[in-house]
PDB file of N, CA and C in Angstrom:
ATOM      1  N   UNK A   1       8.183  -4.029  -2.684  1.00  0.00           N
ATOM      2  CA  UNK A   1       9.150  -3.120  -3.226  1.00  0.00           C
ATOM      3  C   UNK A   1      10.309  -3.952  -3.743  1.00  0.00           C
ATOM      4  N   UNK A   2      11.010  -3.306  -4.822  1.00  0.00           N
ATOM      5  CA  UNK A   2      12.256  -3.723  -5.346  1.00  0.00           C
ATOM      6  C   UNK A   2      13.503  -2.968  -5.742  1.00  0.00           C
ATOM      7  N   UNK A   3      13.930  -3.593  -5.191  1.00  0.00           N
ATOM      8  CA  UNK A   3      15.359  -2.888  -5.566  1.00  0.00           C
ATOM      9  C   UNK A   3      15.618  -1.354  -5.414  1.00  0.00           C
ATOM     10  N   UNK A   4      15.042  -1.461  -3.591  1.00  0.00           N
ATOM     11  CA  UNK A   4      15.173   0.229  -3.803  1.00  0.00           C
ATOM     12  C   UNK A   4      16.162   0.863  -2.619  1.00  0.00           C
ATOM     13  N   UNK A   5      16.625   1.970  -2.981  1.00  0.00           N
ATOM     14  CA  UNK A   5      17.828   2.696  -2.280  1.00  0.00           C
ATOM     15  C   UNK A   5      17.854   2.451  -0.982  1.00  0.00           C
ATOM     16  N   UNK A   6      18.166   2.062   0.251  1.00  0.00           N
ATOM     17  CA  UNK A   6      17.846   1.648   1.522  1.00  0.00           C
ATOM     18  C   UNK A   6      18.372   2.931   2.563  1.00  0.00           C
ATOM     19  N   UNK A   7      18.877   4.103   1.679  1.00  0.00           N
ATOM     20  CA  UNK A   7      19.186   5.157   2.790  1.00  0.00           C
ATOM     21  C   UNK A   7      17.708   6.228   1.888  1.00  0.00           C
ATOM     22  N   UNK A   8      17.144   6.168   1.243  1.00  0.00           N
ATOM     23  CA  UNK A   8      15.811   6.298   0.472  1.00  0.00           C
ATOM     24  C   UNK A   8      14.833   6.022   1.213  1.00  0.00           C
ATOM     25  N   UNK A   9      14.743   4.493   1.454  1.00  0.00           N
ATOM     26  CA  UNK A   9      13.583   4.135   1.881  1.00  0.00           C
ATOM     27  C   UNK A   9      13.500   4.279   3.405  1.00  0.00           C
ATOM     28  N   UNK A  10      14.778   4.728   4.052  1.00  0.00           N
ATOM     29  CA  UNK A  10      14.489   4.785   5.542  1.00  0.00           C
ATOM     30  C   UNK A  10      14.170   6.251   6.044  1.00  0.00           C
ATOM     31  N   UNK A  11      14.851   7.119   5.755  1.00  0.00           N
ATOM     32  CA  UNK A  11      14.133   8.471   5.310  1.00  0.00           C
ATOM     33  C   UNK A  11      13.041   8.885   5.269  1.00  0.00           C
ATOM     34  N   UNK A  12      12.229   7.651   3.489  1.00  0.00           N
ATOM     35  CA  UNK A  12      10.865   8.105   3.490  1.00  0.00           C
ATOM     36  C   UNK A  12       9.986   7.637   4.652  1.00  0.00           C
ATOM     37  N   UNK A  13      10.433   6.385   5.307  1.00  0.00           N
ATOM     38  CA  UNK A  13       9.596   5.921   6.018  1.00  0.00           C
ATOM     39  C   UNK A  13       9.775   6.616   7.327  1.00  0.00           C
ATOM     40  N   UNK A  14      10.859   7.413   8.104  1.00  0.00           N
ATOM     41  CA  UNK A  14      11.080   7.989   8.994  1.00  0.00           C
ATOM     42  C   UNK A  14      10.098   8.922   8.931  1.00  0.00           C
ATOM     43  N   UNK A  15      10.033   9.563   7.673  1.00  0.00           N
ATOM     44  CA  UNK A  15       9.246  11.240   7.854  1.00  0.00           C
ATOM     45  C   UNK A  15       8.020  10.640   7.490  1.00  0.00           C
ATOM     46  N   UNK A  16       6.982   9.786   7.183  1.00  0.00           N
ATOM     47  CA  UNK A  16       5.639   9.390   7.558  1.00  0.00           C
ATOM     48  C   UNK A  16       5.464   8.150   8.550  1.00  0.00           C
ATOM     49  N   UNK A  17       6.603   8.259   9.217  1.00  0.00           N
ATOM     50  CA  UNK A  17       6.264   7.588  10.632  1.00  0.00           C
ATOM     51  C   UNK A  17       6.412   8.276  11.898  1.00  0.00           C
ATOM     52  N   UNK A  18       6.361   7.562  13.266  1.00  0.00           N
ATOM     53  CA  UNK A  18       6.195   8.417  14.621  1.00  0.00           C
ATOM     54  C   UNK A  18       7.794   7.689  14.533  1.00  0.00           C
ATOM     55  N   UNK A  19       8.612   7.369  13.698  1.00  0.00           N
ATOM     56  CA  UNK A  19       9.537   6.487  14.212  1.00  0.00           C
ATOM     57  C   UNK A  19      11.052   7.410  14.069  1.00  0.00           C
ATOM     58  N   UNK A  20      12.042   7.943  15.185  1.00  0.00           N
ATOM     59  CA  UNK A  20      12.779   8.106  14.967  1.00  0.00           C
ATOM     60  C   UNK A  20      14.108   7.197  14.315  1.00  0.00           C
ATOM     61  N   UNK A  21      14.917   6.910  12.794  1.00  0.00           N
ATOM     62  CA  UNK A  21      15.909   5.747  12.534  1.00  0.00           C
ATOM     63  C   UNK A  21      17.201   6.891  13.078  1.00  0.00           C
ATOM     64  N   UNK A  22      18.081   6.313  13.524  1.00  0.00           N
ATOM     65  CA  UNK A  22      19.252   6.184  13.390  1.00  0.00           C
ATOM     66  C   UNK A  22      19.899   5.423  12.336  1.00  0.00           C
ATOM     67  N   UNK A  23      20.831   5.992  11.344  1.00  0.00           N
ATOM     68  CA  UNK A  23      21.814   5.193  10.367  1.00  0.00           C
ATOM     69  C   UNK A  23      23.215   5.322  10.491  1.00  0.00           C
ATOM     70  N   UNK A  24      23.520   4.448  10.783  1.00  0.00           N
ATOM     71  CA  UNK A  24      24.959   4.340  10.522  1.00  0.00           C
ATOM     72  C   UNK A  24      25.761   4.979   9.366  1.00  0.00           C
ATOM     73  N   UNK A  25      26.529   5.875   9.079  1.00  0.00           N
ATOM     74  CA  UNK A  25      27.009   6.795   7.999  1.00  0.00           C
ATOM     75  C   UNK A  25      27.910   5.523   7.080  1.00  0.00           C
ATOM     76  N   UNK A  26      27.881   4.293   7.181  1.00  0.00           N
ATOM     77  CA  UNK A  26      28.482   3.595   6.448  1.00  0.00           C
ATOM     78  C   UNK A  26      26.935   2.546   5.549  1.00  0.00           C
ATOM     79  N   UNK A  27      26.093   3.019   5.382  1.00  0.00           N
ATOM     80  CA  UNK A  27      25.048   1.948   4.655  1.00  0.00           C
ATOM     81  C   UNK A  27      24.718   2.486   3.787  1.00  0.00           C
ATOM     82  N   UNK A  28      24.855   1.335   2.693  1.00  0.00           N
ATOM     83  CA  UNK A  28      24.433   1.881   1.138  1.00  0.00           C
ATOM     84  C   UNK A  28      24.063   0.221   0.518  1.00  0.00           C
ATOM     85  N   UNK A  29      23.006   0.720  -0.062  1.00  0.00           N
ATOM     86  CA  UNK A  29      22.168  -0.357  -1.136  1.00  0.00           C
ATOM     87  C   UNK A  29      21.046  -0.749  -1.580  1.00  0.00           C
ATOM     88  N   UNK A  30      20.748  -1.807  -1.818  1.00  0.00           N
ATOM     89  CA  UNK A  30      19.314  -1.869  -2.338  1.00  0.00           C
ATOM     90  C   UNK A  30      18.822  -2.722  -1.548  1.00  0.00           C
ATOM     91  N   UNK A  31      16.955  -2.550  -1.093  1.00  0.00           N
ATOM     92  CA  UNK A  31      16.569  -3.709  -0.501  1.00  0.00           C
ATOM     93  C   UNK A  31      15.350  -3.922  -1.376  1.00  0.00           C
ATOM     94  N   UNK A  32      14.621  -5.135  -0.967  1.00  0.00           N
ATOM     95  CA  UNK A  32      13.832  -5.694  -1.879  1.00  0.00           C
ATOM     96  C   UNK A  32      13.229  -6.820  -0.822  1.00  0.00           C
ATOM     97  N   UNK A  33      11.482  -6.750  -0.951  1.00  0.00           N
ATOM     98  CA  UNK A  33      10.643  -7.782  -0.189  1.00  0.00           C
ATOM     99  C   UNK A  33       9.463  -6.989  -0.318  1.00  0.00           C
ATOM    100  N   UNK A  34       8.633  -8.085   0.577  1.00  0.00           N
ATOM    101  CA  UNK A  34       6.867  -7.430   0.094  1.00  0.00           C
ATOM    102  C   UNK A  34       6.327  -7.795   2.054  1.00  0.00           C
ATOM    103  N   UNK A  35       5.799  -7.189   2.622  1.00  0.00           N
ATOM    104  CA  UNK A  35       5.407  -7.544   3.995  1.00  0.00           C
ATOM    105  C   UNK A  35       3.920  -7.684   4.305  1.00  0.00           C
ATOM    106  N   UNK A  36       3.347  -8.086   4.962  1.00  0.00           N
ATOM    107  CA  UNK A  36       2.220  -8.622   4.998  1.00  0.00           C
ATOM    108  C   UNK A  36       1.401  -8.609   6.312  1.00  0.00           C
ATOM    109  N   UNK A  37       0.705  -8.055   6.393  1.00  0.00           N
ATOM    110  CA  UNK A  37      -0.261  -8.140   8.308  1.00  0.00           C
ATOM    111  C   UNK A  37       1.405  -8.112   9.282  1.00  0.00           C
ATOM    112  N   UNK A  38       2.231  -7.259   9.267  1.00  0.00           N
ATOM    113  CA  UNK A  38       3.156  -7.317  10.303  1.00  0.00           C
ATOM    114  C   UNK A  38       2.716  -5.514  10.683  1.00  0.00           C
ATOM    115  N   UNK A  39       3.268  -5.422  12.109  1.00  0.00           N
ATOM    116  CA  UNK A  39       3.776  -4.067  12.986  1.00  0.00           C
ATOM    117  C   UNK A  39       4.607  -3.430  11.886  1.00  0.00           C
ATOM    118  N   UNK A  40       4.691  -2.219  11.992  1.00  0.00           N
ATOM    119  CA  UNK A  40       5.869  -1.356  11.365  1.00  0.00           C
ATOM    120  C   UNK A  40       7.003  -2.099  11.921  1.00  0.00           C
ATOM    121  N   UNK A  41       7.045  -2.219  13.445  1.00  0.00           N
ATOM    122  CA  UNK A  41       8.545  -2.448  13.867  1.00  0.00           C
ATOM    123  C   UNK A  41       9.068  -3.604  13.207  1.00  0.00           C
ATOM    124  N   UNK A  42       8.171  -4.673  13.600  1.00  0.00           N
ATOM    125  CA  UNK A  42       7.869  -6.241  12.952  1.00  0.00           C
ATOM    126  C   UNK A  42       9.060  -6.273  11.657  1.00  0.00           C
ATOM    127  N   UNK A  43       7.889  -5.455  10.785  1.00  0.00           N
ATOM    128  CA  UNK A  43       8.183  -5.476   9.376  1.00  0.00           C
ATOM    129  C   UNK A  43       9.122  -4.569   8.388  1.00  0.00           C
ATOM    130  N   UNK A  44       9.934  -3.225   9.534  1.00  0.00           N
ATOM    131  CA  UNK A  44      10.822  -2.875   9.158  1.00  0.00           C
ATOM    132  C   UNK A  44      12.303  -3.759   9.405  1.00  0.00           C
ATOM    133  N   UNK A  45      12.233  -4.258  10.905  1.00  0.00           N
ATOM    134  CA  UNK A  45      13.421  -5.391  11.272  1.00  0.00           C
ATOM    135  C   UNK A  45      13.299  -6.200  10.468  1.00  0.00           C
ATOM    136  N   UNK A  46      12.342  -7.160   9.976  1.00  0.00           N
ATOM    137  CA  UNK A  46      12.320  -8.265   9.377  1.00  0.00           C
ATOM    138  C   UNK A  46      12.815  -8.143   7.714  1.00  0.00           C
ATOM    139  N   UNK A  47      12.438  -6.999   6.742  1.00  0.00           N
ATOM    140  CA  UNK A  47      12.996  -6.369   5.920  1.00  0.00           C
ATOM    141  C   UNK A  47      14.305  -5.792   5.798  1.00  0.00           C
ATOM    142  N   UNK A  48      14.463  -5.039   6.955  1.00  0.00           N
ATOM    143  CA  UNK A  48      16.320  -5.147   6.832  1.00  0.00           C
ATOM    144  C   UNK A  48      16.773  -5.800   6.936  1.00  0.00           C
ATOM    145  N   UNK A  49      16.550  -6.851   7.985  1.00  0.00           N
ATOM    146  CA  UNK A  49      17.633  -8.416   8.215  1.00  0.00           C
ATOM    147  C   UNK A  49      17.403  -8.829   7.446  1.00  0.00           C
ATOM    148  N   UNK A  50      16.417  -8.995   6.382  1.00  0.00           N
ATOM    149  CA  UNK A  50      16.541  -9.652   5.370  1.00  0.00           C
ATOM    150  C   UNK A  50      17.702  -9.264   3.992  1.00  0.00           C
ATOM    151  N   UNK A  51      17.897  -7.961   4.069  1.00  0.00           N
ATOM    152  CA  UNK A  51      18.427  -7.757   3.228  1.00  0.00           C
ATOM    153  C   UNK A  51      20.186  -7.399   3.915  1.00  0.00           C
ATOM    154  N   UNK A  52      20.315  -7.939   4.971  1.00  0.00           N
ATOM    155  CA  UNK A  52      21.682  -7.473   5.231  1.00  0.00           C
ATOM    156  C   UNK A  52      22.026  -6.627   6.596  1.00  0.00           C
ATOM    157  N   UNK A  53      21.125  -5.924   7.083  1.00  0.00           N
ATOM    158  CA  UNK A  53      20.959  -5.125   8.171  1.00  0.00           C
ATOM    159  C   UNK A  53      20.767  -5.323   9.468  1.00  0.00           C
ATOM    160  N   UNK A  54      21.535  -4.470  10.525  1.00  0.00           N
ATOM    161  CA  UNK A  54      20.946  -5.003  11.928  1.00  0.00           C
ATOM    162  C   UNK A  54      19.963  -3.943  12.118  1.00  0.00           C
ATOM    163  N   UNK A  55      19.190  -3.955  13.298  1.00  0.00           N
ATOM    164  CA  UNK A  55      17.712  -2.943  13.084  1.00  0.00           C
ATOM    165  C   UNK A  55      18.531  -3.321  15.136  1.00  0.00           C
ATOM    166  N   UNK A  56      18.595  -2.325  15.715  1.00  0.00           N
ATOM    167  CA  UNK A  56      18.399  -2.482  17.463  1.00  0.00           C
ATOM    168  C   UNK A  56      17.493  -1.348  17.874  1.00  0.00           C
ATOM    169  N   UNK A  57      16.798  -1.702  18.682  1.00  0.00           N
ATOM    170  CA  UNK A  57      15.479  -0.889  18.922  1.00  0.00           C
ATOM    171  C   UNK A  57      16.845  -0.093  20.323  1.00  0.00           C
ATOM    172  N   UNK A  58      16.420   1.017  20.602  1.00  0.00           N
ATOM    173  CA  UNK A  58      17.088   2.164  21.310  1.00  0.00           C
ATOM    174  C   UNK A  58      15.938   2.428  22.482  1.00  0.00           C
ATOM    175  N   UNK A  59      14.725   3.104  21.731  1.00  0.00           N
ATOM    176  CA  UNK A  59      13.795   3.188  22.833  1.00  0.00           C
ATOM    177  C   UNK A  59      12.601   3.096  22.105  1.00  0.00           C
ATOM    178  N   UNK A  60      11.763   3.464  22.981  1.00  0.00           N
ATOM    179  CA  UNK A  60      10.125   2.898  22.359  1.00  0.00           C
ATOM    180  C   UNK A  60      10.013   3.530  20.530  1.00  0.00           C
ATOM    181  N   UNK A  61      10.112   4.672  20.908  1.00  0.00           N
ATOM    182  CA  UNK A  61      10.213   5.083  18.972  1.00  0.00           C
ATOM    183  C   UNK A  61      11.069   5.466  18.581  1.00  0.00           C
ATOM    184  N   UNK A  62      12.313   4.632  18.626  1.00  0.00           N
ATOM    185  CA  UNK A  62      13.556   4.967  17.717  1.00  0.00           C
ATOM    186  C   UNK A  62      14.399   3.409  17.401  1.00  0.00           C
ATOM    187  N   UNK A  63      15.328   3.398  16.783  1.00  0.00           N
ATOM    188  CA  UNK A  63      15.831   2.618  16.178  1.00  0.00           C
ATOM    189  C   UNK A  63      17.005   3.236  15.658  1.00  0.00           C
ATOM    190  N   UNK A  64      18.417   2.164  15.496  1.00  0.00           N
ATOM    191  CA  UNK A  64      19.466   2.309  15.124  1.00  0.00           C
ATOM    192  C   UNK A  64      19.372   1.329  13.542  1.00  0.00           C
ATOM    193  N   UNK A  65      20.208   1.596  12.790  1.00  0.00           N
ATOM    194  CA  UNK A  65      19.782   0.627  12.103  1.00  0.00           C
ATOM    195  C   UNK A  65      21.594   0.665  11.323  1.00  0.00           C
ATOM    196  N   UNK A  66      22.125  -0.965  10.789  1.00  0.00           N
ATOM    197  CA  UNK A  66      23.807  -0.871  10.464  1.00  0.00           C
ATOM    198  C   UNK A  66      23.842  -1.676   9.951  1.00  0.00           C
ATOM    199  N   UNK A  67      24.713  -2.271   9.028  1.00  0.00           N
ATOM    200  CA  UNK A  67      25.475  -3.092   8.145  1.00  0.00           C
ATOM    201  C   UNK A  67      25.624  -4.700   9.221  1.00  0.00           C
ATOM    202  N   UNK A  68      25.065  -5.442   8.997  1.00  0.00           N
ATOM    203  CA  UNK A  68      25.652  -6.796   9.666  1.00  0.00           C
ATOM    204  C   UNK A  68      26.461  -7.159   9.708  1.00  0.00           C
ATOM    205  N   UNK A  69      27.283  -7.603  11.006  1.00  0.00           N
ATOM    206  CA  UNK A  69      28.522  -7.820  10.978  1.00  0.00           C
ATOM    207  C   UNK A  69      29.317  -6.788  11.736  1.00  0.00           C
ATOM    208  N   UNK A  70      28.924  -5.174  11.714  1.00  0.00           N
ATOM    209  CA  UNK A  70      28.993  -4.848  12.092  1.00  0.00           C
ATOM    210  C   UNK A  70      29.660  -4.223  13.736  1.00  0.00           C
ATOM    211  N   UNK A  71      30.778  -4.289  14.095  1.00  0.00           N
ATOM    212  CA  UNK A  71      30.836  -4.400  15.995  1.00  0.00           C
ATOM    213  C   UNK A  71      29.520  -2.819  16.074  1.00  0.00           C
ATOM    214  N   UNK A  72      29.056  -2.827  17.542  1.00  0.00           N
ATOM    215  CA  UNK A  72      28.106  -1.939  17.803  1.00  0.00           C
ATOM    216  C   UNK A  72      29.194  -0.540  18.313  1.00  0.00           C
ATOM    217  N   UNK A  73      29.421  -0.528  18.942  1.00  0.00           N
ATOM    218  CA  UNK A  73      30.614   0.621  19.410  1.00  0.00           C
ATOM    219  C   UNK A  73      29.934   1.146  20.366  1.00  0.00           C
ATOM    220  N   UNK A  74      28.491   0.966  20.553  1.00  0.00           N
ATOM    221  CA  UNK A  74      27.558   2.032  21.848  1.00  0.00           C
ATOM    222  C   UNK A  74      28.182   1.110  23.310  1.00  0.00           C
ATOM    223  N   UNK A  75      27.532   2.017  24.017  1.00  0.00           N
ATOM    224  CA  UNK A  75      28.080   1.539  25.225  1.00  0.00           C
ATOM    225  C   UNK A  75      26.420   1.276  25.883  1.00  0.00           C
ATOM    226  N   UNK A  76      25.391   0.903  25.082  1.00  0.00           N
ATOM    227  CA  UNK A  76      24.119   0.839  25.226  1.00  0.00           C
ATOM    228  C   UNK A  76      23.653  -0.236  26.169  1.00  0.00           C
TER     229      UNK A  76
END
């Protein structure tokens, strides 16, 4: 994929996955990469950090996902 909306692509991938995301109401942009023989989890973390993002797993099927750099603010 390229250059595509990253509050788009987490969405689409939320509603044809078992995966609940959490987003941070401050993320906006484009991501871009191609993934290969990885896990969903694998290869959704590895795709956001690539493009800028922290990905923290919450519980077995959910995920937070925020701007790097980011402070966390949870008390997790």
């Amino acid at each position: 994929m390229s250059n595509v909306d990253v509050m788009y692509f987490i969405k689409e991938l939320s509603a044809k996955s078992a995966i609940s995301i959490v987003v941070d109401t401050k993320i906006n942009g484009k991501i871009s990469g191609k993934l290969y023989h990885v896990s969903l989890e694998d290869g959704l973390k590895a795709l956001l950090q690539a493009n800028g993002f922290q990905v923290t797993k919450i519980k077995n099927s959910s995920c937070k996902i925020r701007e790097m750099g980011m402070s966390n603010g949870d008390s997790q």
